[in-house]
C-alpha atoms as a PDB file:
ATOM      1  CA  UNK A   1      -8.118 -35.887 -20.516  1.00  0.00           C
ATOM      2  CA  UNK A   2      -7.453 -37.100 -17.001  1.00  0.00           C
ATOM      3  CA  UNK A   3     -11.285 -37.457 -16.225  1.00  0.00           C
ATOM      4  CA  UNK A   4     -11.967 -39.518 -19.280  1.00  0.00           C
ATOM      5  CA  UNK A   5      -9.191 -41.804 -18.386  1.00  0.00           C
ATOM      6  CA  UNK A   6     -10.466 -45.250 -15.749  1.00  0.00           C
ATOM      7  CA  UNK A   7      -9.455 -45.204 -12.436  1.00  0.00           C
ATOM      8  CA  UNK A   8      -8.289 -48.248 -10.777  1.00  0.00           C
ATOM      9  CA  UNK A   9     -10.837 -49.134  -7.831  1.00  0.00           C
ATOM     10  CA  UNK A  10      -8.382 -51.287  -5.868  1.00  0.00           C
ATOM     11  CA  UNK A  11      -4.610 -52.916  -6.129  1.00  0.00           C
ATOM     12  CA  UNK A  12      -0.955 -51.010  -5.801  1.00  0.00           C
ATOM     13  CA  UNK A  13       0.269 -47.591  -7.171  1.00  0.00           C
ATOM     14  CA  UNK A  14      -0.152 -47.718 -11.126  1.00  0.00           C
ATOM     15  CA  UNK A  15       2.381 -45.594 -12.763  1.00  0.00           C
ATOM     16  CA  UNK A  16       1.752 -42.053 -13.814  1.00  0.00           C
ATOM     17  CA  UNK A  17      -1.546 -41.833 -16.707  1.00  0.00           C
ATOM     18  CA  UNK A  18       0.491 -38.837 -18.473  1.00  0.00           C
ATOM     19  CA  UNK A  19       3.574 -40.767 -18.441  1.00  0.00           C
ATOM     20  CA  UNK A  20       2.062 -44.219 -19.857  1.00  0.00           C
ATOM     21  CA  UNK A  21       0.174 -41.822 -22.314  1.00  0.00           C
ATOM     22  CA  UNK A  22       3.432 -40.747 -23.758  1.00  0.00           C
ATOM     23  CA  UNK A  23       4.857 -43.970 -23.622  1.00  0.00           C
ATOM     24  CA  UNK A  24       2.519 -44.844 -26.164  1.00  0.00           C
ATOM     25  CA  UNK A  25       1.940 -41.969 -28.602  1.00  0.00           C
ATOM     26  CA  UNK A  26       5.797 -42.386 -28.600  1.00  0.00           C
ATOM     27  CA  UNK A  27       5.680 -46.264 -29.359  1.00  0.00           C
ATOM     28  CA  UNK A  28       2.799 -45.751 -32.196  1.00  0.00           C
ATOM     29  CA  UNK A  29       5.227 -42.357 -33.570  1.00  0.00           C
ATOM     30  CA  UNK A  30       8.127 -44.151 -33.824  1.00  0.00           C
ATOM     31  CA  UNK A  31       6.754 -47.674 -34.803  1.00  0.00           C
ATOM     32  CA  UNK A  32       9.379 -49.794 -32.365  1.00  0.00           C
ATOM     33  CA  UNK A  33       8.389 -52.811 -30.733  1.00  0.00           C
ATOM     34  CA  UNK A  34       7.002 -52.349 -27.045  1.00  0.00           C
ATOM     35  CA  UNK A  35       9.898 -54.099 -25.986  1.00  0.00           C
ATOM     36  CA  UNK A  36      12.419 -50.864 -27.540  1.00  0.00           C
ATOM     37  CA  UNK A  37       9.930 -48.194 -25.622  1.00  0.00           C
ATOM     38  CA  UNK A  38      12.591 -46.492 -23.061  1.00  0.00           C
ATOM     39  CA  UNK A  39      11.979 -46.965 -19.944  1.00  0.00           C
ATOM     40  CA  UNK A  40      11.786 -43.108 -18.982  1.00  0.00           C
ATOM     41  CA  UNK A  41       8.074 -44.091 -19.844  1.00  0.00           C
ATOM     42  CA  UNK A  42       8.024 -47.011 -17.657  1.00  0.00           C
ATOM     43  CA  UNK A  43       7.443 -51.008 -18.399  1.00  0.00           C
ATOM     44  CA  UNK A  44       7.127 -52.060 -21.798  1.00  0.00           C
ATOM     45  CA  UNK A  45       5.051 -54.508 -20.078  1.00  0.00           C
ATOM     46  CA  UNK A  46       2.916 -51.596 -18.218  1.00  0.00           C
ATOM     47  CA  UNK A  47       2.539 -49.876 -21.705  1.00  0.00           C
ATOM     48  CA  UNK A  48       1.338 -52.747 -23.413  1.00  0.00           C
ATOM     49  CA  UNK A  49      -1.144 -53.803 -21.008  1.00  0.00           C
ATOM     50  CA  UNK A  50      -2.676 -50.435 -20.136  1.00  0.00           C
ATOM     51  CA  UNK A  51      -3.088 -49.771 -23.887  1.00  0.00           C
ATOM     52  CA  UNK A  52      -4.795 -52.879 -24.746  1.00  0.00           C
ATOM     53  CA  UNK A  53      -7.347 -52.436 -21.753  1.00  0.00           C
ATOM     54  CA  UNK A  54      -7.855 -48.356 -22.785  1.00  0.00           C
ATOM     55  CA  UNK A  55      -8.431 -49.536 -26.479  1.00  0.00           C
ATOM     56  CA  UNK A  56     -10.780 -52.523 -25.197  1.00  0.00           C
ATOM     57  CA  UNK A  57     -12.971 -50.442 -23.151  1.00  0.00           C
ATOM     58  CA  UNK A  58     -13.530 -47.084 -25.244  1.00  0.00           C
ATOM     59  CA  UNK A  59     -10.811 -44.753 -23.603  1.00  0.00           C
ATOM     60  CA  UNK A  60      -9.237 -44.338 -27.044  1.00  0.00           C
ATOM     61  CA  UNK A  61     -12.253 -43.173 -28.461  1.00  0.00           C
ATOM     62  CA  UNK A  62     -13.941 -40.771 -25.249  1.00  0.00           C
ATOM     63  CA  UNK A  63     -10.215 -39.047 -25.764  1.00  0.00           C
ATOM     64  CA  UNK A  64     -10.895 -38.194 -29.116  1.00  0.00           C
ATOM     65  CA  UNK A  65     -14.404 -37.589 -29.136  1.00  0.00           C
ATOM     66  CA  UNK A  66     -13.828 -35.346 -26.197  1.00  0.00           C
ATOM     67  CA  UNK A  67     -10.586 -33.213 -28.498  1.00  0.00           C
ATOM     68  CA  UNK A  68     -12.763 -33.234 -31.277  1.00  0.00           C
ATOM     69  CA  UNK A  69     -15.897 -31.416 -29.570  1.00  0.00           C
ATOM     70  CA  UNK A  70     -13.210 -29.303 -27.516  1.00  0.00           C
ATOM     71  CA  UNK A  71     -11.599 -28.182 -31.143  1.00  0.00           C
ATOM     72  CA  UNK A  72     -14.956 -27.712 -33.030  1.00  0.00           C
ATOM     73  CA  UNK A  73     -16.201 -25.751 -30.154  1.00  0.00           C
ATOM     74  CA  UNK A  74     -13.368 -23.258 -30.722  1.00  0.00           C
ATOM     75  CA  UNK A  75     -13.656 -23.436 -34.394  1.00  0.00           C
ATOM     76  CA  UNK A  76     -10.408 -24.683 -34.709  1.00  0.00           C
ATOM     77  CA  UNK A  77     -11.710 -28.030 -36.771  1.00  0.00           C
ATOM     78  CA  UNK A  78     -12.955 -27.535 -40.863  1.00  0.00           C
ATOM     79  CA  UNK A  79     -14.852 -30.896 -41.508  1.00  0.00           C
ATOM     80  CA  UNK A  80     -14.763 -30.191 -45.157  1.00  0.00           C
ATOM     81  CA  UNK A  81     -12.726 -32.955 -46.652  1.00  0.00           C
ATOM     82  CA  UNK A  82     -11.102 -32.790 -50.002  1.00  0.00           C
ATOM     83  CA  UNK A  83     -10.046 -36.026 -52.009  1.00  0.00           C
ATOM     84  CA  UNK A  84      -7.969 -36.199 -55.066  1.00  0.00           C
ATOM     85  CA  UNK A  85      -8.564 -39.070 -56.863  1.00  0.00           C
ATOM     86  CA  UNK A  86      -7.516 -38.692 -60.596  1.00  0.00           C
ATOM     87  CA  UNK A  87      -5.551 -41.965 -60.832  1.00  0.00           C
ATOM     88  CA  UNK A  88      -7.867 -44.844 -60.019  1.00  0.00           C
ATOM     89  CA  UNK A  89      -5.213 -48.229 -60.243  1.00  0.00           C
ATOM     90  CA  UNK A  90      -7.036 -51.882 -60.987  1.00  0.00           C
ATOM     91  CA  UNK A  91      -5.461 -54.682 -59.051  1.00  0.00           C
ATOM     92  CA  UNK A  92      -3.245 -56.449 -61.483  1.00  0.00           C
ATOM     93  CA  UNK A  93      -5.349 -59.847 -61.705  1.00  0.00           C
ATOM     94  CA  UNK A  94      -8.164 -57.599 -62.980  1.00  0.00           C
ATOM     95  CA  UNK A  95      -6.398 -57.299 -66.591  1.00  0.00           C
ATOM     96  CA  UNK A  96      -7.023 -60.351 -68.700  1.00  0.00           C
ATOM     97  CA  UNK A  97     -10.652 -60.941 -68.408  1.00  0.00           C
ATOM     98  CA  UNK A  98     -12.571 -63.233 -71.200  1.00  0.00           C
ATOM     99  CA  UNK A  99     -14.046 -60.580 -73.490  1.00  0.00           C
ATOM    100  CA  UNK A 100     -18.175 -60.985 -74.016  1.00  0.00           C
ATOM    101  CA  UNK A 101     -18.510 -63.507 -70.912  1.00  0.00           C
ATOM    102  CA  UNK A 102     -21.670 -62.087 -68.966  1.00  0.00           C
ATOM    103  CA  UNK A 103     -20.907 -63.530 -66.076  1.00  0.00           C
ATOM    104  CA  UNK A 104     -16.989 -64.880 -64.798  1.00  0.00           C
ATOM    105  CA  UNK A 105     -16.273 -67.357 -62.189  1.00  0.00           C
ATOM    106  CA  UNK A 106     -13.083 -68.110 -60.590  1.00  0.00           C
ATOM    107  CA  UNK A 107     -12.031 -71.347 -59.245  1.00  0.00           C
ATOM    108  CA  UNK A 108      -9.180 -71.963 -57.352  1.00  0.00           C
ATOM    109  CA  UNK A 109      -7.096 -74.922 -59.380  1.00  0.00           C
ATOM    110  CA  UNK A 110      -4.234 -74.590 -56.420  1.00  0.00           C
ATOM    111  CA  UNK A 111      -3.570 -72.125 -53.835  1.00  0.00           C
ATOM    112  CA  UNK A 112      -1.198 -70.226 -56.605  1.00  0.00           C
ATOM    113  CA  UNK A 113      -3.105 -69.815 -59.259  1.00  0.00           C
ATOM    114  CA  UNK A 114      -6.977 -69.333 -60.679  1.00  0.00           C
ATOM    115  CA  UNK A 115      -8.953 -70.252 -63.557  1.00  0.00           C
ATOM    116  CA  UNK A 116     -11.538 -68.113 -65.096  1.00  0.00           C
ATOM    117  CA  UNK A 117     -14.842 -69.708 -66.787  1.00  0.00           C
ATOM    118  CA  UNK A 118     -17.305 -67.816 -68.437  1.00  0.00           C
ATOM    119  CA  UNK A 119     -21.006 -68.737 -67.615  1.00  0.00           C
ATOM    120  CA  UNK A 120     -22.907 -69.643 -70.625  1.00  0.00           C
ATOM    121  CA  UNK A 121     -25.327 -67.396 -72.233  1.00  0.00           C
END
């Protein structure tokens, strides 16, 4: 991974890639705030930045496009996908509905409630 990651062209020491890296994986595992990331992984600060610049500019995605060819090359990925999807839920304003309208329209009275109108013909 270390070639896909940017290298700075100019400024101070940045702290280790590997070590921000698993700063974040371990902020996105355990779903804290970047402020409660331990500092073993450096500034919450550091984190935050370097992951919004590496998301920006397509690091995120050359790191997994590069595991995922890595992986498929040694047959270790099935791209067959399986989904179960026996119980199909309406939302729960879709109930209700005027029956024999061809056509509804919903206009908003108030921001907390709608109106349906059927359409003539």
């Amino acid at each position: 991974m270390q070639p896909l990651l940017p290298q700075p062209a100019f400024g101070r020491p940045r702290l280790d890639d590997r070590t921000v890296l698993n700063g974040i994986v371990w902020k996105f595992r355990t779903g804290v705030a970047w402020r409660d990331v331990p500092e073993r992984y450096g500034s919450w600060a550091s984190l935050h930045t370097r992951f919004r610049r590496w998301a920006a500019d397509g690091t995120f995605e050359r790191m997994l496009q590069a595991a995922q060819a890595q992986a498929d090359a040694a047959g270790d990925i099935e791209w067959l996908v399986s989904v179960y999807s026996s119980i199909v839920r309406a939302h729960q304003h879709a109930a209700g509905a005027r029956k024999g309208a061809s056509m509804a329209f919903v206009k908003m009275t108030n921001a907390s409630r709608a109106s349906v109108f059927a359409s003539p013909g």
